[in-house]
C-alpha atoms as a PDB file:
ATOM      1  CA  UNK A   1    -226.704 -45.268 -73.741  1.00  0.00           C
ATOM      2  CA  UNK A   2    -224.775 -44.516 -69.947  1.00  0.00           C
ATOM      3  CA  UNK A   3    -223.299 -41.834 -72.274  1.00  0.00           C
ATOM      4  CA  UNK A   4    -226.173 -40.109 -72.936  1.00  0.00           C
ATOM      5  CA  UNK A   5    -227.935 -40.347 -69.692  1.00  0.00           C
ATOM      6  CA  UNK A   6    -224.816 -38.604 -68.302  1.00  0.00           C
ATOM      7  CA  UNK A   7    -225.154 -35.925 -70.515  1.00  0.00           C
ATOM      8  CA  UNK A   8    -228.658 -35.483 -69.958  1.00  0.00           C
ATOM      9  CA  UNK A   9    -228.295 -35.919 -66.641  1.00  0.00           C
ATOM     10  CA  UNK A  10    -225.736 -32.839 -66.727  1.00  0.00           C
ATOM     11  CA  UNK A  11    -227.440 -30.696 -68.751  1.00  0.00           C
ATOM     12  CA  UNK A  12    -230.384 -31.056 -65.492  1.00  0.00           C
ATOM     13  CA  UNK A  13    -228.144 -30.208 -62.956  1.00  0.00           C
ATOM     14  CA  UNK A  14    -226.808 -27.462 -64.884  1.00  0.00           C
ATOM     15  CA  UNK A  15    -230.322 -25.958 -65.442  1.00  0.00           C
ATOM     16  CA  UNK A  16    -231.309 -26.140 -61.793  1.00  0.00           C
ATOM     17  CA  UNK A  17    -228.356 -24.497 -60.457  1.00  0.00           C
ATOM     18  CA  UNK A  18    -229.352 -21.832 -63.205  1.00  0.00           C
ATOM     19  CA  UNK A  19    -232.624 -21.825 -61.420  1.00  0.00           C
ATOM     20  CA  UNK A  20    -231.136 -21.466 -57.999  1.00  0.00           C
ATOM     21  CA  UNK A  21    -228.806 -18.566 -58.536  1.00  0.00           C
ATOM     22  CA  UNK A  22    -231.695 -16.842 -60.422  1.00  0.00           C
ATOM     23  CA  UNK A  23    -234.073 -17.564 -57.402  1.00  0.00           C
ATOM     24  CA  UNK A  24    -231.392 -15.993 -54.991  1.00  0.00           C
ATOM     25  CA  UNK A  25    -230.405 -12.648 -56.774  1.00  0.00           C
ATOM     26  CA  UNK A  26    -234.284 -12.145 -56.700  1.00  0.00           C
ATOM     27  CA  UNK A  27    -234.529 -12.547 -53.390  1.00  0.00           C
ATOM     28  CA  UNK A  28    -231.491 -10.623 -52.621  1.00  0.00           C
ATOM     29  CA  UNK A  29    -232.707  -8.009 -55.001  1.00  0.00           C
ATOM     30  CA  UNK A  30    -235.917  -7.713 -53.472  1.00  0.00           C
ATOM     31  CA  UNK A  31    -234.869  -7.636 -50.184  1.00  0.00           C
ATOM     32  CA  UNK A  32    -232.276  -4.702 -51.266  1.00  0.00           C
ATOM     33  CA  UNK A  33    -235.629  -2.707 -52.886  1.00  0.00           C
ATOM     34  CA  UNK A  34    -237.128  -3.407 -49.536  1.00  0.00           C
ATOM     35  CA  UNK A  35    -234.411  -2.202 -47.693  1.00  0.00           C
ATOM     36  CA  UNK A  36    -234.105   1.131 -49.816  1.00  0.00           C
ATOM     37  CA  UNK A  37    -237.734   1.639 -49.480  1.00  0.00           C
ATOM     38  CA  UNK A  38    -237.785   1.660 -45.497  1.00  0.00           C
ATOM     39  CA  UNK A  39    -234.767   3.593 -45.191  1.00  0.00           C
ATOM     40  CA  UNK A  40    -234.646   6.409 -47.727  1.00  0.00           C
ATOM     41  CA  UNK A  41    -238.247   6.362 -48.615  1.00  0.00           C
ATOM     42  CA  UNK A  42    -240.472   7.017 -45.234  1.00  0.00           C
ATOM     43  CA  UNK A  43    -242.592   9.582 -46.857  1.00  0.00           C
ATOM     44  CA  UNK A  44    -244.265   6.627 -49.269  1.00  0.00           C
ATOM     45  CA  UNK A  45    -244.495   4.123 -46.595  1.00  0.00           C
ATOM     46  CA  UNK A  46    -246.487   7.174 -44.318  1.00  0.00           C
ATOM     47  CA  UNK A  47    -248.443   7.708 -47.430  1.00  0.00           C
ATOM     48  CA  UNK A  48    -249.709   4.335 -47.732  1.00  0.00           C
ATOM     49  CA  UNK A  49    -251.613   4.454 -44.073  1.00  0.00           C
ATOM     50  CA  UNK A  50    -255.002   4.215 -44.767  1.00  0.00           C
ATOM     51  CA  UNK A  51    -258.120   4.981 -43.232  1.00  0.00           C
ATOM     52  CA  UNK A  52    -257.508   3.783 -39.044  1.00  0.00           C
ATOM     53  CA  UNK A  53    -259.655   0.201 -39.059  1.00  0.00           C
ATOM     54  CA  UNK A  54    -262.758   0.304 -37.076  1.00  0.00           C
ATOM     55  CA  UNK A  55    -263.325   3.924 -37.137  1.00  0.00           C
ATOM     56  CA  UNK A  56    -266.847   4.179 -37.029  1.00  0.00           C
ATOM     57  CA  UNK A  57    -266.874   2.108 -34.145  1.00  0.00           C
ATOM     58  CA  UNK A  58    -264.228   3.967 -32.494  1.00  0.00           C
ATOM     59  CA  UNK A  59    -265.458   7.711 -32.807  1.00  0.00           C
ATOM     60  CA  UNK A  60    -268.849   6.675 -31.917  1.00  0.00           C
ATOM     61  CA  UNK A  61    -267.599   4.806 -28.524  1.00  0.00           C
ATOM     62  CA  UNK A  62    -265.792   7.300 -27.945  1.00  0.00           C
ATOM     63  CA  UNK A  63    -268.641   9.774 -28.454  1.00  0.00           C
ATOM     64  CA  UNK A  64    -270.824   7.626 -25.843  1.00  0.00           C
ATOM     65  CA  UNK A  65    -267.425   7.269 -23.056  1.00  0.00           C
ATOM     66  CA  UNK A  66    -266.910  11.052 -23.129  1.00  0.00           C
ATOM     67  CA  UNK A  67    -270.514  12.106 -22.708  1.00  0.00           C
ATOM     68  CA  UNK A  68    -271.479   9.204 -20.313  1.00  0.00           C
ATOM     69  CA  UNK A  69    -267.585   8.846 -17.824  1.00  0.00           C
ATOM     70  CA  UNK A  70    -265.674  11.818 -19.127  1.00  0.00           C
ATOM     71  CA  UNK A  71    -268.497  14.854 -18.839  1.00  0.00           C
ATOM     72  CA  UNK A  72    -272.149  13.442 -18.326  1.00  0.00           C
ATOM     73  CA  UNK A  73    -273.550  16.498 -18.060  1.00  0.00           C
ATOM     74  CA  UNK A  74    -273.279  16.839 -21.936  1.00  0.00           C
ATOM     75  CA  UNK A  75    -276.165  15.315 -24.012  1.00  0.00           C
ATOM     76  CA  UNK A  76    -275.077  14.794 -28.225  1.00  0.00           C
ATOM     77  CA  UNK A  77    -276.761  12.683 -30.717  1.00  0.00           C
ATOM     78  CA  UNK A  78    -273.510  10.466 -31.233  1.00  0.00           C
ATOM     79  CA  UNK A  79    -274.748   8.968 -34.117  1.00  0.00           C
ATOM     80  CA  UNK A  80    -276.021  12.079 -35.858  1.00  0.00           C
ATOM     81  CA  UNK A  81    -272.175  13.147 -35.015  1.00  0.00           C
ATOM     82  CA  UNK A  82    -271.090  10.554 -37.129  1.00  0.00           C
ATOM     83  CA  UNK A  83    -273.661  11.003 -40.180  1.00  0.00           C
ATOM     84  CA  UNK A  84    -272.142  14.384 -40.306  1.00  0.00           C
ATOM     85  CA  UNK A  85    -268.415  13.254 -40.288  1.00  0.00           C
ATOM     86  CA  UNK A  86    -269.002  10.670 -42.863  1.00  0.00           C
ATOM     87  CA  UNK A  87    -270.635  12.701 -45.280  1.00  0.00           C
ATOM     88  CA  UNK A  88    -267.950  15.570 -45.255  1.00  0.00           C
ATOM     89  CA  UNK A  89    -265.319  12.799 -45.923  1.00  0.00           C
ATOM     90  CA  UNK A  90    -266.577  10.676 -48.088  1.00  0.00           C
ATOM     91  CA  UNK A  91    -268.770  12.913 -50.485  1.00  0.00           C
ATOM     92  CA  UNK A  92    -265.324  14.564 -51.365  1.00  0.00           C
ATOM     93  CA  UNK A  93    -262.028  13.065 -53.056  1.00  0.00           C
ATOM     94  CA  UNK A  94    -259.477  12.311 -50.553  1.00  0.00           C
ATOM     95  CA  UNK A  95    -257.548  15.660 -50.875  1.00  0.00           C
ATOM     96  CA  UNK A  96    -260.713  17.998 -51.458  1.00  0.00           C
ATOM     97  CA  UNK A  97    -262.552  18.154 -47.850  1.00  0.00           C
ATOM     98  CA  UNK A  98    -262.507  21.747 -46.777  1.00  0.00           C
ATOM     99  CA  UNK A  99    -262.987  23.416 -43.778  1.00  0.00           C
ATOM    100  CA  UNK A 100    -266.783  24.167 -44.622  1.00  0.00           C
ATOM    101  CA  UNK A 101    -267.448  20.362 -44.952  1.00  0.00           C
ATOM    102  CA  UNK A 102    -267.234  19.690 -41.471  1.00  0.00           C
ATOM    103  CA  UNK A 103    -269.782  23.243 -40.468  1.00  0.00           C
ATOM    104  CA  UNK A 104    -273.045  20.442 -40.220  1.00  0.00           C
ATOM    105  CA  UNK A 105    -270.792  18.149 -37.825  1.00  0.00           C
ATOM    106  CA  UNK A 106    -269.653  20.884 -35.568  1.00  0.00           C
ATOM    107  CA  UNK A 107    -272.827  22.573 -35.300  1.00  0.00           C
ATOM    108  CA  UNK A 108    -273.557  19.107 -33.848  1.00  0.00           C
ATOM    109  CA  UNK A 109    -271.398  19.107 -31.028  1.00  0.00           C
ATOM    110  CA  UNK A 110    -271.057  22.652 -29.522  1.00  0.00           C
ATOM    111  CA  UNK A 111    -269.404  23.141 -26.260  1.00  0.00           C
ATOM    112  CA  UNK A 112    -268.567  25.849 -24.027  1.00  0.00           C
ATOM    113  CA  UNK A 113    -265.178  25.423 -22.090  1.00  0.00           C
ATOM    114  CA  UNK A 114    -264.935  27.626 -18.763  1.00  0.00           C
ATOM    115  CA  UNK A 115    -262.359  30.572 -18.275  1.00  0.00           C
ATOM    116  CA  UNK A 116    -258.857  30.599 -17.392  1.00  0.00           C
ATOM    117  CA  UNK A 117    -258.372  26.672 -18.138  1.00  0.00           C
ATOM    118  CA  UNK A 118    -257.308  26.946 -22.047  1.00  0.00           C
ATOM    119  CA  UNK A 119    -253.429  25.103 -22.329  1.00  0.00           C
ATOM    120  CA  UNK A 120    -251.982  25.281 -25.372  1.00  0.00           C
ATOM    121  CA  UNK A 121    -248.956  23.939 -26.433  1.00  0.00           C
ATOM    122  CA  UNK A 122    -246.525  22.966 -29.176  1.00  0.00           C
ATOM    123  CA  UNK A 123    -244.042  20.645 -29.552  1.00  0.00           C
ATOM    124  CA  UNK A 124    -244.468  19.402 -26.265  1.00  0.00           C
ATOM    125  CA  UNK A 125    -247.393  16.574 -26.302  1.00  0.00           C
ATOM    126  CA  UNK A 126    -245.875  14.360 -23.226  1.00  0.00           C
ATOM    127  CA  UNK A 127    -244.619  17.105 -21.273  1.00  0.00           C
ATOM    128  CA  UNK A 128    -248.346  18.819 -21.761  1.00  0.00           C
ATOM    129  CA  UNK A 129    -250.438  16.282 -21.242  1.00  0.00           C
ATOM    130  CA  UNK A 130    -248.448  15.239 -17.719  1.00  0.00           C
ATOM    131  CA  UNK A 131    -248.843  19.129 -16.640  1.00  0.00           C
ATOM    132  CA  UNK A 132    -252.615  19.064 -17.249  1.00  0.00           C
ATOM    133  CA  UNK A 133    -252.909  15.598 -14.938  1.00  0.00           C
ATOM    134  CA  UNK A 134    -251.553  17.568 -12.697  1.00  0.00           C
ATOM    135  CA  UNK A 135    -253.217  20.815 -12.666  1.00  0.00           C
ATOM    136  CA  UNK A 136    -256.974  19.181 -13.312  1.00  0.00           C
ATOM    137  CA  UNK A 137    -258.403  22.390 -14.301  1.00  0.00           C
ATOM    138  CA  UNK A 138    -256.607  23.098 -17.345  1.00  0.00           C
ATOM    139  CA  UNK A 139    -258.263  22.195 -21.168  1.00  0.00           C
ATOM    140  CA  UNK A 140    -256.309  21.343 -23.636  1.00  0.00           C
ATOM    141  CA  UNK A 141    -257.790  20.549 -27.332  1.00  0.00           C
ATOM    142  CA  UNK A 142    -258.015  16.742 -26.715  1.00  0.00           C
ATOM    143  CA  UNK A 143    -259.999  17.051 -23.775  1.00  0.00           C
ATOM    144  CA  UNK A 144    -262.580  18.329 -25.474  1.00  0.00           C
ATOM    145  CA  UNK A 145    -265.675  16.317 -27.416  1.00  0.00           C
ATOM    146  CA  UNK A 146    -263.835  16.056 -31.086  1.00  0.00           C
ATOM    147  CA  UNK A 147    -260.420  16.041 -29.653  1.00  0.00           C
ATOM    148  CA  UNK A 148    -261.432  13.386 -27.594  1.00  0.00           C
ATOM    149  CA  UNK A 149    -263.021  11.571 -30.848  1.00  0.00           C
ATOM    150  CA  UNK A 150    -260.683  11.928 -33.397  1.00  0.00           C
ATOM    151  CA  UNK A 151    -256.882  12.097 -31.402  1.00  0.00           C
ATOM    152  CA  UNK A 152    -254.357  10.016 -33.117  1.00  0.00           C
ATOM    153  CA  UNK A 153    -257.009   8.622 -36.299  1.00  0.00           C
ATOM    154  CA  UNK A 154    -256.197   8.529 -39.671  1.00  0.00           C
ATOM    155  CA  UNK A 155    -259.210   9.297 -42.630  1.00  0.00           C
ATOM    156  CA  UNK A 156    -259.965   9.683 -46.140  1.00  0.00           C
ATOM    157  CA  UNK A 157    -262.451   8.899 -48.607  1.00  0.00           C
ATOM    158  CA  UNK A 158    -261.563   6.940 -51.905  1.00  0.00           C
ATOM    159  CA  UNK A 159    -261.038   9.225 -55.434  1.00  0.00           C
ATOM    160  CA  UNK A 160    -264.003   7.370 -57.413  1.00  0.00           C
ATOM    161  CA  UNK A 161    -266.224   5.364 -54.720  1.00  0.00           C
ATOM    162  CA  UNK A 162    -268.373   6.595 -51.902  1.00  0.00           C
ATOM    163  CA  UNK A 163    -266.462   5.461 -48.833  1.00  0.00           C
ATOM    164  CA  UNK A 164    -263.521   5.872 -46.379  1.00  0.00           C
ATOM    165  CA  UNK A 165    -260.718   4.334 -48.180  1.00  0.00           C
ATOM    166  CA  UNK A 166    -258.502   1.725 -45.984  1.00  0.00           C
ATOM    167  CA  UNK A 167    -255.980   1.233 -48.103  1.00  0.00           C
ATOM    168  CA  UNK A 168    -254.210   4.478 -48.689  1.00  0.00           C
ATOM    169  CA  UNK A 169    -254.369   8.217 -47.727  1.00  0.00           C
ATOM    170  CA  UNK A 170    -252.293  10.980 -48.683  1.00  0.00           C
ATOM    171  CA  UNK A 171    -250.033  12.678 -46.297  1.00  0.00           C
ATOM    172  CA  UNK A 172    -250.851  16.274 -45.207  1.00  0.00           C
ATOM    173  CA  UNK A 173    -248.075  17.726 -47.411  1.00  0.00           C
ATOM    174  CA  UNK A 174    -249.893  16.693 -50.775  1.00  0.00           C
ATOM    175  CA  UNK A 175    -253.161  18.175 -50.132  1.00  0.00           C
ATOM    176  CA  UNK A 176    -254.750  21.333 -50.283  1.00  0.00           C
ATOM    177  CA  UNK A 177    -257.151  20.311 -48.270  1.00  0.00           C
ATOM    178  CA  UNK A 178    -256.568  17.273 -46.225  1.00  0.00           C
ATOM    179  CA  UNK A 179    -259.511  15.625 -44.389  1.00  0.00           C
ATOM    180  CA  UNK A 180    -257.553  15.076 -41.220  1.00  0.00           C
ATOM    181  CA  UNK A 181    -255.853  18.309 -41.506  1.00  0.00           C
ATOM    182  CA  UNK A 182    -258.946  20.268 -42.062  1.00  0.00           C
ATOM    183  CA  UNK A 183    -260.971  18.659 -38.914  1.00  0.00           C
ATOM    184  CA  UNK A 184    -258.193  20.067 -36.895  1.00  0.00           C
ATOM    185  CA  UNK A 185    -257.785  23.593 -38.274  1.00  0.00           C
ATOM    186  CA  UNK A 186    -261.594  23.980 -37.497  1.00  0.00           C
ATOM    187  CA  UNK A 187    -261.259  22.429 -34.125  1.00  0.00           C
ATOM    188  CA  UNK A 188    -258.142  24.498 -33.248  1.00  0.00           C
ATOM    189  CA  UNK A 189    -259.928  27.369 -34.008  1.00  0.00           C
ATOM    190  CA  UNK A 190    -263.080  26.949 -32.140  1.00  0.00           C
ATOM    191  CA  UNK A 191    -260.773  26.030 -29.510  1.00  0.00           C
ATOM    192  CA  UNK A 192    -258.677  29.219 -29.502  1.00  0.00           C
ATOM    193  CA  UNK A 193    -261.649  31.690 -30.279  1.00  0.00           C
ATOM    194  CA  UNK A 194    -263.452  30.470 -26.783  1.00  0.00           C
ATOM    195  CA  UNK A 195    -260.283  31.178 -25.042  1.00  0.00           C
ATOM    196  CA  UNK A 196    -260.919  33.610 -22.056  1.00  0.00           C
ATOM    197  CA  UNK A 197    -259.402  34.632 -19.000  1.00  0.00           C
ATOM    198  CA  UNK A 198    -255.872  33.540 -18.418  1.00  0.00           C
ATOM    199  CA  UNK A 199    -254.129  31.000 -21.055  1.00  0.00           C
ATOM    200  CA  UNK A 200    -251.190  29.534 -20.556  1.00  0.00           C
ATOM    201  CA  UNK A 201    -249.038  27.855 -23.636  1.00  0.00           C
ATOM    202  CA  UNK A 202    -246.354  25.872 -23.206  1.00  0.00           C
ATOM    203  CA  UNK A 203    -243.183  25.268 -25.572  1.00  0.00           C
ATOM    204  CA  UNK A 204    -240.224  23.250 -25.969  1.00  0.00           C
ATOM    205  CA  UNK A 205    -237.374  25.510 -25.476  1.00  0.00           C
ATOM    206  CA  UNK A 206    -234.681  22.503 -26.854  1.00  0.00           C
ATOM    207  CA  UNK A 207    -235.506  23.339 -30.731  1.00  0.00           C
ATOM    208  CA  UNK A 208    -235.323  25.952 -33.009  1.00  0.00           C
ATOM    209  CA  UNK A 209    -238.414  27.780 -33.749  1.00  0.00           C
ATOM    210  CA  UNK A 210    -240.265  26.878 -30.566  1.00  0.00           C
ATOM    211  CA  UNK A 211    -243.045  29.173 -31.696  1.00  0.00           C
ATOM    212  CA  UNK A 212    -243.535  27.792 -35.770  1.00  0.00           C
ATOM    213  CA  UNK A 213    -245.552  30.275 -37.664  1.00  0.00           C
ATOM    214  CA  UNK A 214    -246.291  26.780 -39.712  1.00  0.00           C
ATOM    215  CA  UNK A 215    -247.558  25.300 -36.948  1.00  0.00           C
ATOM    216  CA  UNK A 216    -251.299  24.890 -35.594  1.00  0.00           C
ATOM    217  CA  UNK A 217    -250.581  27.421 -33.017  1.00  0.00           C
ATOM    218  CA  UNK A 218    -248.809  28.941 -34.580  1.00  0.00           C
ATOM    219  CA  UNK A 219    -250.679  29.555 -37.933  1.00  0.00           C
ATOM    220  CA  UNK A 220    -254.288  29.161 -36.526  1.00  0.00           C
ATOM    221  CA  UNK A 221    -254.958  29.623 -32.993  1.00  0.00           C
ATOM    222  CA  UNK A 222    -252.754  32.469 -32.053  1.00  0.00           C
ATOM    223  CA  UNK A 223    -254.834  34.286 -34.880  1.00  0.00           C
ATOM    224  CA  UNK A 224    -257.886  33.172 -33.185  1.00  0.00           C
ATOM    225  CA  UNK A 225    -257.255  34.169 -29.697  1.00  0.00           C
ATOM    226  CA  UNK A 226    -259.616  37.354 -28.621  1.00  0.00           C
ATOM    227  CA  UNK A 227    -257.199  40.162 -26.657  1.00  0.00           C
ATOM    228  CA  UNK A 228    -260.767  41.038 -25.278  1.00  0.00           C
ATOM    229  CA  UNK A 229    -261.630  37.995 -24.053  1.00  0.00           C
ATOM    230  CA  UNK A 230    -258.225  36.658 -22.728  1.00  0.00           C
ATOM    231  CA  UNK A 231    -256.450  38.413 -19.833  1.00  0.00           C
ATOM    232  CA  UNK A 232    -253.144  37.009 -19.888  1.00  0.00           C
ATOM    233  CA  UNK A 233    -250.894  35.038 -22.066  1.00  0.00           C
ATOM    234  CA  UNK A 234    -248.351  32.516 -19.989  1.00  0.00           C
ATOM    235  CA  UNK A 235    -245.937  31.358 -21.803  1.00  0.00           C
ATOM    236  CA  UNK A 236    -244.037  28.478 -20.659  1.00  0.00           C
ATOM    237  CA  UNK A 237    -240.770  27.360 -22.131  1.00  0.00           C
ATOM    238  CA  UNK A 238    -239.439  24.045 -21.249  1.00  0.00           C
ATOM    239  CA  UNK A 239    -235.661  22.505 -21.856  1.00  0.00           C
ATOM    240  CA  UNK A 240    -234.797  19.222 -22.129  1.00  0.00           C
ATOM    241  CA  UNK A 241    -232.737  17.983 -19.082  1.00  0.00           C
ATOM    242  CA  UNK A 242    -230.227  17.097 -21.264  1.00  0.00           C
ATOM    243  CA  UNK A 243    -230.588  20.020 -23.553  1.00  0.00           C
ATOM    244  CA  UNK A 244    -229.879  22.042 -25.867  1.00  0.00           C
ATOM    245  CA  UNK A 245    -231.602  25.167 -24.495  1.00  0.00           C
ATOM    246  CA  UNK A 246    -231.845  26.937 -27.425  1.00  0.00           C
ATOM    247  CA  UNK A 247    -234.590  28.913 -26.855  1.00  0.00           C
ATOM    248  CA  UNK A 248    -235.741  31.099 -24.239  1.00  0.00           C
ATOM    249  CA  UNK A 249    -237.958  34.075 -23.311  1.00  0.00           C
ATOM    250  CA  UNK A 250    -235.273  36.225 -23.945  1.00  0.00           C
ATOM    251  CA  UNK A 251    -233.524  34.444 -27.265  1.00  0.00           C
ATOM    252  CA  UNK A 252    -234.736  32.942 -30.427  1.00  0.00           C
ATOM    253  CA  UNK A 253    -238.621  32.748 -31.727  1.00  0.00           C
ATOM    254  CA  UNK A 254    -240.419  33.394 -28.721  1.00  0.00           C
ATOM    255  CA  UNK A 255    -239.556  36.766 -29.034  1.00  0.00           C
ATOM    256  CA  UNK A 256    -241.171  36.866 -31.887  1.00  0.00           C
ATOM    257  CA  UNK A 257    -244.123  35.842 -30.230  1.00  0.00           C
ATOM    258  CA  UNK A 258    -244.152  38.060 -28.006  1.00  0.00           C
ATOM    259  CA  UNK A 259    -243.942  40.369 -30.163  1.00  0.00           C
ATOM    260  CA  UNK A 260    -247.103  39.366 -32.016  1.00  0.00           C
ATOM    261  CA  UNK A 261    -248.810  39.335 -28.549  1.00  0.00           C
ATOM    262  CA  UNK A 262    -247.599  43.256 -28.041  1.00  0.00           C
ATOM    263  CA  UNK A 263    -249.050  44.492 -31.439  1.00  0.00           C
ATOM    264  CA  UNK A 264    -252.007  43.022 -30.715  1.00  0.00           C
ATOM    265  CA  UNK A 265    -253.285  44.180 -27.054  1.00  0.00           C
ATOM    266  CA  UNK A 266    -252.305  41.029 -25.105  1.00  0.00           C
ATOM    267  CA  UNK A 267    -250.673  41.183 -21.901  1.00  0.00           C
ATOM    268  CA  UNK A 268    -248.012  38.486 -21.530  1.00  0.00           C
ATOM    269  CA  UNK A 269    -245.801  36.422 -18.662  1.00  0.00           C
ATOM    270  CA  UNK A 270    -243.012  34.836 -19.706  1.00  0.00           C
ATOM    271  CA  UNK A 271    -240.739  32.124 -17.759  1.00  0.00           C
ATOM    272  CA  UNK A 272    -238.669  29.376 -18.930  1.00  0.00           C
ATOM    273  CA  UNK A 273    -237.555  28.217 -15.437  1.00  0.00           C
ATOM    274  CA  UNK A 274    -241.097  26.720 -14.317  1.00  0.00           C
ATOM    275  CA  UNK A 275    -240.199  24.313 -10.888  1.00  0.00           C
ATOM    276  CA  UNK A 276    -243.512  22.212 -11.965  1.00  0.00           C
ATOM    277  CA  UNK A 277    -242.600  21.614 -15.541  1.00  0.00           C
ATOM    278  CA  UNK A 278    -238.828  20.591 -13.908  1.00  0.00           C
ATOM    279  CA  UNK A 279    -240.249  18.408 -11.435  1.00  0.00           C
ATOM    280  CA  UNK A 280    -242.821  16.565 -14.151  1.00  0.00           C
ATOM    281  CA  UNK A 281    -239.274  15.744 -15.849  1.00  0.00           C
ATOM    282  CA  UNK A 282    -237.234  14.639 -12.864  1.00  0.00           C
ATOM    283  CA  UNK A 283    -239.910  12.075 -12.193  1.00  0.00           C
ATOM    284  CA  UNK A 284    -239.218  10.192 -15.645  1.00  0.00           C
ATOM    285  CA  UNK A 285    -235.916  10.687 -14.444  1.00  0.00           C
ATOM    286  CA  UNK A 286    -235.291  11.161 -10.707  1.00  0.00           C
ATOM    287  CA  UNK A 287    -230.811  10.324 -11.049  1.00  0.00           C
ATOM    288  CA  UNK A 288    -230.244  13.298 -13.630  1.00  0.00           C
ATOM    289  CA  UNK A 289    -227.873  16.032 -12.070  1.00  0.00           C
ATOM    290  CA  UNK A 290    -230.481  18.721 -12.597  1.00  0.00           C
ATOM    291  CA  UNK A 291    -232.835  16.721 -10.435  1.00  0.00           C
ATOM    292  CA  UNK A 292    -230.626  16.112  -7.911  1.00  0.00           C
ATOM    293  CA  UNK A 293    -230.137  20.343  -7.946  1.00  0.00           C
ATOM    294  CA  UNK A 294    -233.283  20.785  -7.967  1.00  0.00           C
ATOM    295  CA  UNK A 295    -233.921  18.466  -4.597  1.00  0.00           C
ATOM    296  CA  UNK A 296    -231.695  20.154  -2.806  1.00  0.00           C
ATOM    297  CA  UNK A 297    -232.633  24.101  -3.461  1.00  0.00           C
ATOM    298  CA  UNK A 298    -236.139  22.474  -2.295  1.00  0.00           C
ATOM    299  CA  UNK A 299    -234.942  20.842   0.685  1.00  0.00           C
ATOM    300  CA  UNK A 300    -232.988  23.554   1.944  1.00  0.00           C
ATOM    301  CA  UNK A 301    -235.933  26.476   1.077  1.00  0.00           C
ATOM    302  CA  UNK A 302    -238.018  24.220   3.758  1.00  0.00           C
ATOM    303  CA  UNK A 303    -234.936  24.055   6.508  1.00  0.00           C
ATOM    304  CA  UNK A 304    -234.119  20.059   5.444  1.00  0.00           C
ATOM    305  CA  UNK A 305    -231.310  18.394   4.429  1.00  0.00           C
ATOM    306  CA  UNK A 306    -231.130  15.226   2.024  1.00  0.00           C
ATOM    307  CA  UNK A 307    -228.784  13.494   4.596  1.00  0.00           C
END
């Protein structure tokens, strides 16, 4: 009888530990999948954002901020904004909204933007949006109505139900037409075809390609711009102050542009030494050796010294 307790007993013990090891090299196998999948496989993690939460309560407060604390003197139907957006989005699968589906939704929210203010940029989001805090006057794309709505949201509508979906949207690269992507084409181009006066564009000088035909400047506004309308093109190229300087206005893809801008009518500036654009970076970081350079030739141009 003790006998065969034991036995059974062991035969117990036997299957739990069988239990337990299977258990663990689960758990170890899921947590290598895991691993895998956050490492080598961004893309499908990115693709898996859905729709930003809250969204119709976000565009439409920020719809109400902009025309009431950011520029009262415009008067829009906020809501009737937002009709418009939702039915482009979510009439359509998620990789089939066009340009054209957003034409009711702009025609909603005109808005004229005054001469020589127009800053465009690319590649160089922080650097450009601490140059325009500086320089109040200039415009850039997010300052105005449906920049200010949509910056930084994520949208789509679901393949077989009306509605934004929250669970997943596809990434630019798999669409034709992206929503997100084509609210911003349109945008960029309205921006860029207002353009008048003097522009000024600024570009990071510390990659290749500065100026990216693939790019929204690049590939949209640049066509848009009016050599009737605008005066001058300044470009701007900007270096890291740690490097590379790769680019220039004398090396690499901005010649190119330039290029562009000659065979089509523009006059053009060029300077990739801009003291204001150095100065914006040496306040992030006031100890780097080009700072301290750049103190000096100051100090001594006004008769001081930095004793």
């Amino acid at each position: 009888m003790h006998k065969h307790e034991s036995l059974l007993k062991s035969t117990e013990a036997q299957q739990v530990v069988t239990v337990t090891k299977t258990s663990v090299s689960f758990a170890i196998t899921s947590i290598i999948i895991c691993f895998i999948t956050l490492h080598f496989c961004p893309s499908q993690l990115r693709a898996q954002l859905g729709t930003t939460p809250n969204i119709k309560h976000i565009v439409v407060g920020r719809c109400y901020t902009y025309t009431t604390l950011v520029n009262p003197s415009l008067r829009y139907d906020c809501e009737e904004i937002w009709r418009q957006f939702e039915e482009a989005v979510v009439s359509h699968s998620s990789c089939n909204v066009t340009v054209e589906d957003y034409f009711h939704m702009f025609n909603a929210m005109p808005q004229i933007w005054p001469c020589d203010n127009f800053l465009f940029w690319s590649k160089t989001r922080t650097l450009m949006h601490s140059y325009a805090a500086v320089f109040r006057h200039f415009w850039t794309l997010e300052d105005t109505l449906v920049g200010y709505m949509f910056n930084d949201l994520i949208w789509c509508g679901q393949e077989e139900d009306s509605g934004f979906d929250f669970s997943s949207c596809p990434e630019w690269s798999a669409c034709r037409s992206h929503p997100v992507y084509s609210l911003w084409r349109q945008a960029s181009q309205n921006f860029a075809e207002m353009a008048c006066g003097n522009i000024t564009i600024l570009l990071n000088g510390s990659i290749v390609n500065a100026f990216n035909r693939k790019s929204m400047f690049g590939s949209v506004e640049l066509d848009s711009l009016d050599p009737q309308r605008v005066n001058y093109v300044n470009i701007k190229v900007v270096t890291s102050l740690d490097g590379p300087h790769i680019e220039s206005c004398s090396q690499g893809s901005i010649v190119d542009l330039i290029q562009i801008l000659r065979s089509r009518g523009f006059h053009w500036t060029c300077t990739d030494n801009d003291q204001t654009l150095m100065i914006l970076q040496c306040i992030r970081n006031p100890q780097h050796s080009s700072c301290q350079t750049c103190a000096n030739t100051l100090l001594n141009r006004n008769g001081l010294t930095s004793n």
